[in-house]
C-alpha atoms as a PDB file:
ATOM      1  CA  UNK A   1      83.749  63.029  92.621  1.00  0.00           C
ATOM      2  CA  UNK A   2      82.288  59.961  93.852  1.00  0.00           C
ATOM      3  CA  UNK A   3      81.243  60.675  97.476  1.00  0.00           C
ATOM      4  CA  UNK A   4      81.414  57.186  98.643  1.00  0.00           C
ATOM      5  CA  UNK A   5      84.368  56.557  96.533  1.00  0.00           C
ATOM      6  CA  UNK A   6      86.560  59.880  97.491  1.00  0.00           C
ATOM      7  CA  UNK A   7      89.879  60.396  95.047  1.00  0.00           C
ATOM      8  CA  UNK A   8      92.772  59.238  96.712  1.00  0.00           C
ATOM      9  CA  UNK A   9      96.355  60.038  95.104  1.00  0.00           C
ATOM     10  CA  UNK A  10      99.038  57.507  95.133  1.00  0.00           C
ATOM     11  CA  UNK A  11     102.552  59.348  95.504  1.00  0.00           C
ATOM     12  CA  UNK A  12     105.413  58.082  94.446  1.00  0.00           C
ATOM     13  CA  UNK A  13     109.295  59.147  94.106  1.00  0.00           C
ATOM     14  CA  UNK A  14     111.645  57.540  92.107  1.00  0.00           C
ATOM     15  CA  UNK A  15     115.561  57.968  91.705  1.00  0.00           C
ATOM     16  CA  UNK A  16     117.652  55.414  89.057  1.00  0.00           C
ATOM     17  CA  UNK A  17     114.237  53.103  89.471  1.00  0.00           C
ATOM     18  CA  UNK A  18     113.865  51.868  86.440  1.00  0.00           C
ATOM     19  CA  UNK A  19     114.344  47.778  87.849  1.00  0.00           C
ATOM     20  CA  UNK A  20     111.152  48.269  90.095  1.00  0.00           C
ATOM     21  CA  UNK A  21     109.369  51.411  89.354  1.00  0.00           C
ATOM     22  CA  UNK A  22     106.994  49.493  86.194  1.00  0.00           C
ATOM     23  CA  UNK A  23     106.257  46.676  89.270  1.00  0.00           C
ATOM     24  CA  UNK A  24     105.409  49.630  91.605  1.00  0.00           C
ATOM     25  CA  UNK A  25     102.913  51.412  89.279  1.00  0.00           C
ATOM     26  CA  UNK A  26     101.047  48.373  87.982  1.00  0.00           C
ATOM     27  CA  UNK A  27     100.824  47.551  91.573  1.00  0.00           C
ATOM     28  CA  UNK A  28      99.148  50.623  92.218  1.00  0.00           C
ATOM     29  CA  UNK A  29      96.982  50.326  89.029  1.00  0.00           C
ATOM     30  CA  UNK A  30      95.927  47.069  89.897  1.00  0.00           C
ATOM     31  CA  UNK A  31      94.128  48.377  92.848  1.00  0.00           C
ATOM     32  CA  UNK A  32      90.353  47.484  93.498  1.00  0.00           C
ATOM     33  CA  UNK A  33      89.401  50.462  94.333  1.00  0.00           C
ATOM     34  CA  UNK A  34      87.926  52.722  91.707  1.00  0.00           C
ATOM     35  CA  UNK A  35      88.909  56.421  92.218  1.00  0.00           C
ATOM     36  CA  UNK A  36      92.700  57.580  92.430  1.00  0.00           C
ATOM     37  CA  UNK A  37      95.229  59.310  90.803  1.00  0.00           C
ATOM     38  CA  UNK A  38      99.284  58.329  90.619  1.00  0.00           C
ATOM     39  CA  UNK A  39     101.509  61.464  90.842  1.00  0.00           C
ATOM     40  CA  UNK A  40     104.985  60.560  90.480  1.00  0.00           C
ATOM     41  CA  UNK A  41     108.095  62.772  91.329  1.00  0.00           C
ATOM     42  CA  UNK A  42     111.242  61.891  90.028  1.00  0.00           C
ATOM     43  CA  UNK A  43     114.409  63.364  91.524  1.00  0.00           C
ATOM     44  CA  UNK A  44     116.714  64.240  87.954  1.00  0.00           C
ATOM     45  CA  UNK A  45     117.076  60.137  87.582  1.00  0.00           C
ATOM     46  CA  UNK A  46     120.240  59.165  85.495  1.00  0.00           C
ATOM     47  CA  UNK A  47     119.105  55.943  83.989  1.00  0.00           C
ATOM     48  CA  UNK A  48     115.640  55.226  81.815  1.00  0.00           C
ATOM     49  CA  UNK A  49     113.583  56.107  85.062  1.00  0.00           C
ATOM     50  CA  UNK A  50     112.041  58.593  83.285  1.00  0.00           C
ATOM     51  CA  UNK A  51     111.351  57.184  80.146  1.00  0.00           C
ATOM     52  CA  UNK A  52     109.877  54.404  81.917  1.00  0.00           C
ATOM     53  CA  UNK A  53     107.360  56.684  83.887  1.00  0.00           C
ATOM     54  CA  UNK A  54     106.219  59.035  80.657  1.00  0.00           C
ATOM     55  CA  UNK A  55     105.596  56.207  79.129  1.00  0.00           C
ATOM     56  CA  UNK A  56     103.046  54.903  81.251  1.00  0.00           C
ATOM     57  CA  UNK A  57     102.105  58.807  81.855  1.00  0.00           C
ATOM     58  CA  UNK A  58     101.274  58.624  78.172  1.00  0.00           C
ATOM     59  CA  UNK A  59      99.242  55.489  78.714  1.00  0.00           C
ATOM     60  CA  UNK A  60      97.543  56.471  81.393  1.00  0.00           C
ATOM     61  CA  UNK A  61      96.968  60.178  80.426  1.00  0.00           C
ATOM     62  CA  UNK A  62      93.689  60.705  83.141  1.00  0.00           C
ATOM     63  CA  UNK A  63      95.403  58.167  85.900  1.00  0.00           C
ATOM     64  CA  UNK A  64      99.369  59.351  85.976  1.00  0.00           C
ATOM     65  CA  UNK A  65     100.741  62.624  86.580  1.00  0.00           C
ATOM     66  CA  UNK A  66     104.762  62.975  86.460  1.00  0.00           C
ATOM     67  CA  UNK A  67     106.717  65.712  87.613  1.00  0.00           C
ATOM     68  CA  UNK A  68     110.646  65.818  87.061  1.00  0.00           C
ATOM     69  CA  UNK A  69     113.196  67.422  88.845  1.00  0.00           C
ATOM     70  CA  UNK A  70     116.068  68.790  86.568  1.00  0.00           C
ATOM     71  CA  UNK A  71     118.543  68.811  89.823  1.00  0.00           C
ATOM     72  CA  UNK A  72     118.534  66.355  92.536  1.00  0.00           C
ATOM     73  CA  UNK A  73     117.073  67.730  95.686  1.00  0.00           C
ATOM     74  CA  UNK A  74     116.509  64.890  97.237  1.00  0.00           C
ATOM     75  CA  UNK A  75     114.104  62.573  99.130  1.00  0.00           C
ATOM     76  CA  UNK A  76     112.891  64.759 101.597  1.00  0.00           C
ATOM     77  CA  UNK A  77     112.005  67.587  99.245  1.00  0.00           C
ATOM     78  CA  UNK A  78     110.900  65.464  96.213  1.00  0.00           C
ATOM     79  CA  UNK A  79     108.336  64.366  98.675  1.00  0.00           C
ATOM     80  CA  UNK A  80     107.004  68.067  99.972  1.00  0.00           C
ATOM     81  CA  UNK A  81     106.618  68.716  96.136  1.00  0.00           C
ATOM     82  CA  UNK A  82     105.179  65.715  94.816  1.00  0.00           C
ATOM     83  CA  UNK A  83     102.312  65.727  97.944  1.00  0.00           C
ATOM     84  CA  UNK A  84     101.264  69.191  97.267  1.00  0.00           C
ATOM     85  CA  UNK A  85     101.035  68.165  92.924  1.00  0.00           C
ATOM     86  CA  UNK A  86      98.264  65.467  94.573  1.00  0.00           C
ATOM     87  CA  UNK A  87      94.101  66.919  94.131  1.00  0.00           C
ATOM     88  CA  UNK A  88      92.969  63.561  96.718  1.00  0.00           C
ATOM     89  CA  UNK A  89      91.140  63.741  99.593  1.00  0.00           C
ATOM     90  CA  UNK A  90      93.713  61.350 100.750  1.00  0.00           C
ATOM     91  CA  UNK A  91      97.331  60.414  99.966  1.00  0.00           C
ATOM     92  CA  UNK A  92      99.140  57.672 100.147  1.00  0.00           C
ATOM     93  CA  UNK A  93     102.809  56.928  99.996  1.00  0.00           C
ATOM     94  CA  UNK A  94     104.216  54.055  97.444  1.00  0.00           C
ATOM     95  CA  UNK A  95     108.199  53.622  97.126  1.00  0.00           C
ATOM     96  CA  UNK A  96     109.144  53.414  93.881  1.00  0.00           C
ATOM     97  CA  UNK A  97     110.861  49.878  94.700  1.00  0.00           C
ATOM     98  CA  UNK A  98     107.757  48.365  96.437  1.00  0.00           C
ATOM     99  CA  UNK A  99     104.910  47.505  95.676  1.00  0.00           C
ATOM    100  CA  UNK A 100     101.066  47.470  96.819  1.00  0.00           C
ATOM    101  CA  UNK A 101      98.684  44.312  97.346  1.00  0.00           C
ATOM    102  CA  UNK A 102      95.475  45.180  95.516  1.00  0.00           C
ATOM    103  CA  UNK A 103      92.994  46.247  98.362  1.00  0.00           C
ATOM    104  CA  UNK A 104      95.371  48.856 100.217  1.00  0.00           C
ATOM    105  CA  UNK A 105      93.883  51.654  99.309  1.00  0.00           C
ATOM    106  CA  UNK A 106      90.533  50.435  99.447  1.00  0.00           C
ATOM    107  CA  UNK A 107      90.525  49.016 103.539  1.00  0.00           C
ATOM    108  CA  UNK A 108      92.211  52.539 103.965  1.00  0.00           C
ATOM    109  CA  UNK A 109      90.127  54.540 102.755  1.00  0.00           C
ATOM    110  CA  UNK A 110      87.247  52.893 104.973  1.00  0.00           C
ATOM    111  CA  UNK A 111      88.872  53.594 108.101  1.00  0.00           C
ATOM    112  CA  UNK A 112      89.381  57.031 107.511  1.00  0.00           C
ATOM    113  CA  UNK A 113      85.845  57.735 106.163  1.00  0.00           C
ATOM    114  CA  UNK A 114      84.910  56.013 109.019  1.00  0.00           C
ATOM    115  CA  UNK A 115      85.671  58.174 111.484  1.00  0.00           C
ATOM    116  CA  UNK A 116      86.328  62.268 110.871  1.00  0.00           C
ATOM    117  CA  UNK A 117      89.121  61.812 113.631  1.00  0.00           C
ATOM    118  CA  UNK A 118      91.304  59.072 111.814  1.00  0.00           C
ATOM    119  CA  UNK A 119      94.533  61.537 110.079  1.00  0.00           C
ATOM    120  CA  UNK A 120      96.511  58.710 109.813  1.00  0.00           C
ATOM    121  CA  UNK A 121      95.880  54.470 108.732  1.00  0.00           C
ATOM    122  CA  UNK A 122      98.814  52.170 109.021  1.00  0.00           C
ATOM    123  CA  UNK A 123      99.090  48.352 107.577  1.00  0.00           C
ATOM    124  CA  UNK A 124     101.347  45.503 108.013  1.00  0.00           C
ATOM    125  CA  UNK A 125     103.897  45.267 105.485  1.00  0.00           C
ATOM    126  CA  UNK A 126     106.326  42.223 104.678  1.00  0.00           C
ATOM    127  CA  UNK A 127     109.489  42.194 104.114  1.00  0.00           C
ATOM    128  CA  UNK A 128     110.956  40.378 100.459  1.00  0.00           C
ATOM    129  CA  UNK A 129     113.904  39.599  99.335  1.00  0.00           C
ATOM    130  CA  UNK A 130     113.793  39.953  95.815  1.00  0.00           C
ATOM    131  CA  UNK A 131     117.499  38.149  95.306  1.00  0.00           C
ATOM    132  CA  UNK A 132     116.004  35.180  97.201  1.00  0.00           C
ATOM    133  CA  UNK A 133     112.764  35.241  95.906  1.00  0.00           C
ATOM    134  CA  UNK A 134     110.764  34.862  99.579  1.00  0.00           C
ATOM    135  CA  UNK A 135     109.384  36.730 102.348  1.00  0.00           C
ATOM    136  CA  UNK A 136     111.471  37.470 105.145  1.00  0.00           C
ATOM    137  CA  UNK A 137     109.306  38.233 107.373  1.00  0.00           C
ATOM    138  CA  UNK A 138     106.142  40.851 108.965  1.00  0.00           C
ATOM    139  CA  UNK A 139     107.154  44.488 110.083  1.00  0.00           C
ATOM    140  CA  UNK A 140     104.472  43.074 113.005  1.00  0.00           C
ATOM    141  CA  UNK A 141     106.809  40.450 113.460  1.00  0.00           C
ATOM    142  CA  UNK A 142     109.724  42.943 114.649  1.00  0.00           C
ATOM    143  CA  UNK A 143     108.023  45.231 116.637  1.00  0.00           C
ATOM    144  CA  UNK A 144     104.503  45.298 117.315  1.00  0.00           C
ATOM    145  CA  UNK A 145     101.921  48.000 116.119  1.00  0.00           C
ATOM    146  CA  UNK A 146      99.736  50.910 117.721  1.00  0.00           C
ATOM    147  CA  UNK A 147      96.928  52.783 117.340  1.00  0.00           C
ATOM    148  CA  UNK A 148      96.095  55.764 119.308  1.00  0.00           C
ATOM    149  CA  UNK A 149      96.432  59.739 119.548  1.00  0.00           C
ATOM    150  CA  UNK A 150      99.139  62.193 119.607  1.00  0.00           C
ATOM    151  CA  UNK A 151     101.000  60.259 122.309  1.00  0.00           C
ATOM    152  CA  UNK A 152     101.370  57.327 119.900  1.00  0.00           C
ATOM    153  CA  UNK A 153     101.964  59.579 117.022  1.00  0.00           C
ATOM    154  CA  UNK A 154     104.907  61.531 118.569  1.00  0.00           C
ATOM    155  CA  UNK A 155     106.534  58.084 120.286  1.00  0.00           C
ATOM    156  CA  UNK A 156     109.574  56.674 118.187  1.00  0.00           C
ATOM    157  CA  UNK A 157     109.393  54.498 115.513  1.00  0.00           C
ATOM    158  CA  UNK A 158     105.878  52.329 116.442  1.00  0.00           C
ATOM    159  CA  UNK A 159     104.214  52.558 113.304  1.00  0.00           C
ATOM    160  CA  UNK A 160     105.173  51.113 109.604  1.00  0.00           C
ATOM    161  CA  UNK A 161     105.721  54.923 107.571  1.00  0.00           C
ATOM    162  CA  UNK A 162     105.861  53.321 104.268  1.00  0.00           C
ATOM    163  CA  UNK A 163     102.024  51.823 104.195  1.00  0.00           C
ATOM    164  CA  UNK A 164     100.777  55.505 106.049  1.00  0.00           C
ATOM    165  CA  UNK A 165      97.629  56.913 104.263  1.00  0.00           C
ATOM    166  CA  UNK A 166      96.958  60.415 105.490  1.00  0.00           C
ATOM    167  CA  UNK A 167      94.171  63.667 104.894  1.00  0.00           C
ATOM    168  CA  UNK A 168      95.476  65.784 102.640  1.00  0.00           C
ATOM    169  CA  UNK A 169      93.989  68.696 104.303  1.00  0.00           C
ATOM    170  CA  UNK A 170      96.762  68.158 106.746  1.00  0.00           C
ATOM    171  CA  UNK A 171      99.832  68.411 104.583  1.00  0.00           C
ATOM    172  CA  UNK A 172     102.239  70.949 106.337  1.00  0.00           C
ATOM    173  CA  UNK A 173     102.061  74.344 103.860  1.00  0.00           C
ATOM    174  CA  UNK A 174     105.660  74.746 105.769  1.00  0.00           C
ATOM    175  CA  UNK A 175     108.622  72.164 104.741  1.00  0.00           C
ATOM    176  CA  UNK A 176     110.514  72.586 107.982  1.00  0.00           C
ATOM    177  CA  UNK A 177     112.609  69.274 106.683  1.00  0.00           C
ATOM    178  CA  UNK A 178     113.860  71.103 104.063  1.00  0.00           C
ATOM    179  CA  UNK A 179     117.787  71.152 105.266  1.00  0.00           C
ATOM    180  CA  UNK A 180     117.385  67.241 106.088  1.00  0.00           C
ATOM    181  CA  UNK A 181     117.893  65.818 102.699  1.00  0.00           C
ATOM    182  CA  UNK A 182     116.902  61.778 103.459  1.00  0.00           C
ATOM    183  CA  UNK A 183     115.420  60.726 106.558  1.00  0.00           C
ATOM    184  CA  UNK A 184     112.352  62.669 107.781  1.00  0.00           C
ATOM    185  CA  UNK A 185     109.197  60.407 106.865  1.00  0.00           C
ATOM    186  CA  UNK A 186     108.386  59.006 110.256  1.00  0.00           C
ATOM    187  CA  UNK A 187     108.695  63.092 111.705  1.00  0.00           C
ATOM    188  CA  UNK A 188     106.392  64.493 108.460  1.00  0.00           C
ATOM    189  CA  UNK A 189     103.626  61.721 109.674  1.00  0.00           C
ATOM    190  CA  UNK A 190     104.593  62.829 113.570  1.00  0.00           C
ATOM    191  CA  UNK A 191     103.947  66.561 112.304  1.00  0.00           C
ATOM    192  CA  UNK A 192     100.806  65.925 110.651  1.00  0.00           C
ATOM    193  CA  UNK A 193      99.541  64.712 113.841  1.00  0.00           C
ATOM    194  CA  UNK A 194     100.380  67.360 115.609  1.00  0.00           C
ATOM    195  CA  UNK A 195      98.245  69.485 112.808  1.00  0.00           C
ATOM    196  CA  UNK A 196      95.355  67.895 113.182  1.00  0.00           C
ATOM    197  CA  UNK A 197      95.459  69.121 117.178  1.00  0.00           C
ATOM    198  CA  UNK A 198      94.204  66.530 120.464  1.00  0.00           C
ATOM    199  CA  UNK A 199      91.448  64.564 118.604  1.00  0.00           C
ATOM    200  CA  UNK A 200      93.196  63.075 115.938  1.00  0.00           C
ATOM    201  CA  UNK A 201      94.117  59.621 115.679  1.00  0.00           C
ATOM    202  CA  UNK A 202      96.529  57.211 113.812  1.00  0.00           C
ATOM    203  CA  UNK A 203      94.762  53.456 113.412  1.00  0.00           C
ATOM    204  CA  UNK A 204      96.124  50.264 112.178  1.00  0.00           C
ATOM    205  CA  UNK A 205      95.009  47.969 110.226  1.00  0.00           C
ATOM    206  CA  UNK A 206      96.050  44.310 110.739  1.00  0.00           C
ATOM    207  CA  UNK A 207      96.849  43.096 107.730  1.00  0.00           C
ATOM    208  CA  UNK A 208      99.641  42.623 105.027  1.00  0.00           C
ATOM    209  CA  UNK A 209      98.805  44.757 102.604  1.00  0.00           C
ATOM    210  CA  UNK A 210     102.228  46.126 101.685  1.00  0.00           C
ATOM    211  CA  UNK A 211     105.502  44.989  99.996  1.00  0.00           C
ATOM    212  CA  UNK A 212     108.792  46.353 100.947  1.00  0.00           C
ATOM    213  CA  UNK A 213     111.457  44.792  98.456  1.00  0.00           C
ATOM    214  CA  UNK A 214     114.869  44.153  99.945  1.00  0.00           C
ATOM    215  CA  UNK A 215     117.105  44.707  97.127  1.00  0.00           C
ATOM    216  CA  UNK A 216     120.913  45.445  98.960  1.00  0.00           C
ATOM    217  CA  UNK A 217     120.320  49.241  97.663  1.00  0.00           C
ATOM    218  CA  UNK A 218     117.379  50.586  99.540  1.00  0.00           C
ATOM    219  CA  UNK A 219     118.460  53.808 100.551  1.00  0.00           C
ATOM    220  CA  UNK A 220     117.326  53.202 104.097  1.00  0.00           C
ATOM    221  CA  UNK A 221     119.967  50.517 104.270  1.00  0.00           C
ATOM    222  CA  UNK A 222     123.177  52.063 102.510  1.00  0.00           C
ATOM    223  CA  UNK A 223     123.068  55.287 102.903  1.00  0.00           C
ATOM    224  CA  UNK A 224     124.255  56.292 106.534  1.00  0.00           C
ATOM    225  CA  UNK A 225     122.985  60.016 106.004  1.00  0.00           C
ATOM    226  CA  UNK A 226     119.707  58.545 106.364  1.00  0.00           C
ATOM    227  CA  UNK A 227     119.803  56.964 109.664  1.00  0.00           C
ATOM    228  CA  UNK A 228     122.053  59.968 110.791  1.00  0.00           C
ATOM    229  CA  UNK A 229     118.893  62.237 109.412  1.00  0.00           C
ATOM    230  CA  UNK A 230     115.832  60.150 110.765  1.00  0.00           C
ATOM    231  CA  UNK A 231     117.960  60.639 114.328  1.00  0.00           C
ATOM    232  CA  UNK A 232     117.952  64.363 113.810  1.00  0.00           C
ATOM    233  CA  UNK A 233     114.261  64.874 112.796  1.00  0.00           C
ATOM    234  CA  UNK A 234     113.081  62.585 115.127  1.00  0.00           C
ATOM    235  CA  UNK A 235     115.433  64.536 117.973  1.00  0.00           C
ATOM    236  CA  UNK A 236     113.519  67.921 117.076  1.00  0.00           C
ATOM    237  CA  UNK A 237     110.083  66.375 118.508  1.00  0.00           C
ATOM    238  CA  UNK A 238     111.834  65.275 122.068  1.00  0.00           C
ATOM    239  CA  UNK A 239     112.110  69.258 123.016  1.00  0.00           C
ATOM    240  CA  UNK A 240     108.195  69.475 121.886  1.00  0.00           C
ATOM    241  CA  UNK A 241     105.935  70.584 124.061  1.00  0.00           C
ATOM    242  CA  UNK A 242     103.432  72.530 123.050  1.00  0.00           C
ATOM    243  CA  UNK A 243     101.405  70.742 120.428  1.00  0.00           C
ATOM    244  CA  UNK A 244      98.303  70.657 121.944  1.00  0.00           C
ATOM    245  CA  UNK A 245      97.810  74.151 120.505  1.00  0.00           C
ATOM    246  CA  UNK A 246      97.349  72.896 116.628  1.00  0.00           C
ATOM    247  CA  UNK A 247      96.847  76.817 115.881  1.00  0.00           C
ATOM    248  CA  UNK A 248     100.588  77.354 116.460  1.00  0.00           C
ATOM    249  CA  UNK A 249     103.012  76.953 113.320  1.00  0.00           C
ATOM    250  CA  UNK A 250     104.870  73.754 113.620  1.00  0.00           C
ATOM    251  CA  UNK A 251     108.200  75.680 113.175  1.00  0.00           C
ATOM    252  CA  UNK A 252     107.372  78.123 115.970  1.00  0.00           C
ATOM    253  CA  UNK A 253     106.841  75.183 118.210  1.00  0.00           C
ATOM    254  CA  UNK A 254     110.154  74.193 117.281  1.00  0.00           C
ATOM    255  CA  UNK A 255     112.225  77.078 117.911  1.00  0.00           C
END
């Protein structure tokens, strides 16, 4: 492994894709940085998602892993399996409907190298219609970003979970998400803070570096299940109290 140059895997999970899932993986293989892998998890897909993605698994035989579910478990577990399939130092989260700007995972990977104490590095994102054809607007634009420790981790909703690199070392060995099927990405980044104990840090970077593609199905915008989930696994951090003790199993904390 290159040491300045540390393998980073890109994960992404698809369900019925296949309109955006070839932009999403060129995006990622377009990237100008040198060393990463692309592990993709799809969740038992009913259209040509999956052809799609073995075919460029067959292209890309040393880049693209793929990993298919035979029964739909859903977001929240797709993504606890698909992380742990990743061999990077770092991860990095790509939907399977967006799509990266080519030096992402580069300025990323910087930061955290950086500095030991960086677990997390954040980027603006924008916002495209893809009926309209134009940017709506800047995540920045609607509310405005933070950097900090575990009291800016564990606040609601401040940074942009979609662009979130992270150390895999961290990667909770425990999925205590398991029973919440959609909506528990900003409380998996909230818990891997909590991991890495008192020291660690989230960062942001200012820049767009991201694109979120508004498409009129995003699951964050028609499926009520997943607001009602992101309420309920954000809701299990408010009786927190303890994390200061990284040594203590998240779900003991939680009890």
């Amino acid at each position: 492994m290159n040491i300045k140059s540390p393998l980073v895997s890109v994960a992404i999970l698809t369900y019925n894709s296949s309109k955006f899932i070839a932009e999403a993986i060129n995006s990622a293989l377009e990237q100008n940085y040198p060393n990463f892998e692309i592990v993709i998890s799809d969740d038992a897909s009913t259209d040509n998602t999956i052809d799609i993605i073995s075919g460029y698994a067959k292209n890309y035989p040393d880049k693209i892993k793929v990993l298919i579910n035979e029964i739909n478990a859903g977001p929240v577990n797709n993504w606890f399996k698909c992380i742990w399939a990743c061999q990077g130092k770092y991860i990095v989260a790509l939907a399977g409907d967006d799509r990266f700007l080519p030096s992402i995972i580069a300025k990323q990977v910087v930061q955290l190298e950086n500095d030991p104490n960086n677990i997390i590095c954040y980027t603006d994102a924008s916002v495209f219609d893809v009926f309209l054809q134009k940017e709506l607007y800047c995540l920045s634009d609607k509310r405005p970003p933070l950097s900090g420790g575990i009291e800016v981790a564990l606040a609601d909703s401040i940074y942009y979970s979609p662009t979130l690199m992270f150390r895999a070392e961290f990667r909770p060995k425990e999925n205590i998400f398991a029973k919440i099927r959609y909506g528990a990405d900003l409380a998996f980044y909230k818990e891997i803070m909590i991991l890495a104990g008192n020291k660690g840090r989230i960062n942001y970077i200012p820049e767009v570096l991201y694109v979120y593609q508004k498409h009129g199905s995003n699951i964050t915008e028609t499926n009520s299940a997943y607001r009602t989930d992101h309420i309920d696994a954000q809701q299990t951090f408010l009786s927190l109290q303890s994390y200061q003790d990284p040594a203590k199993p998240l779900s003991a904390l939680l009890q």
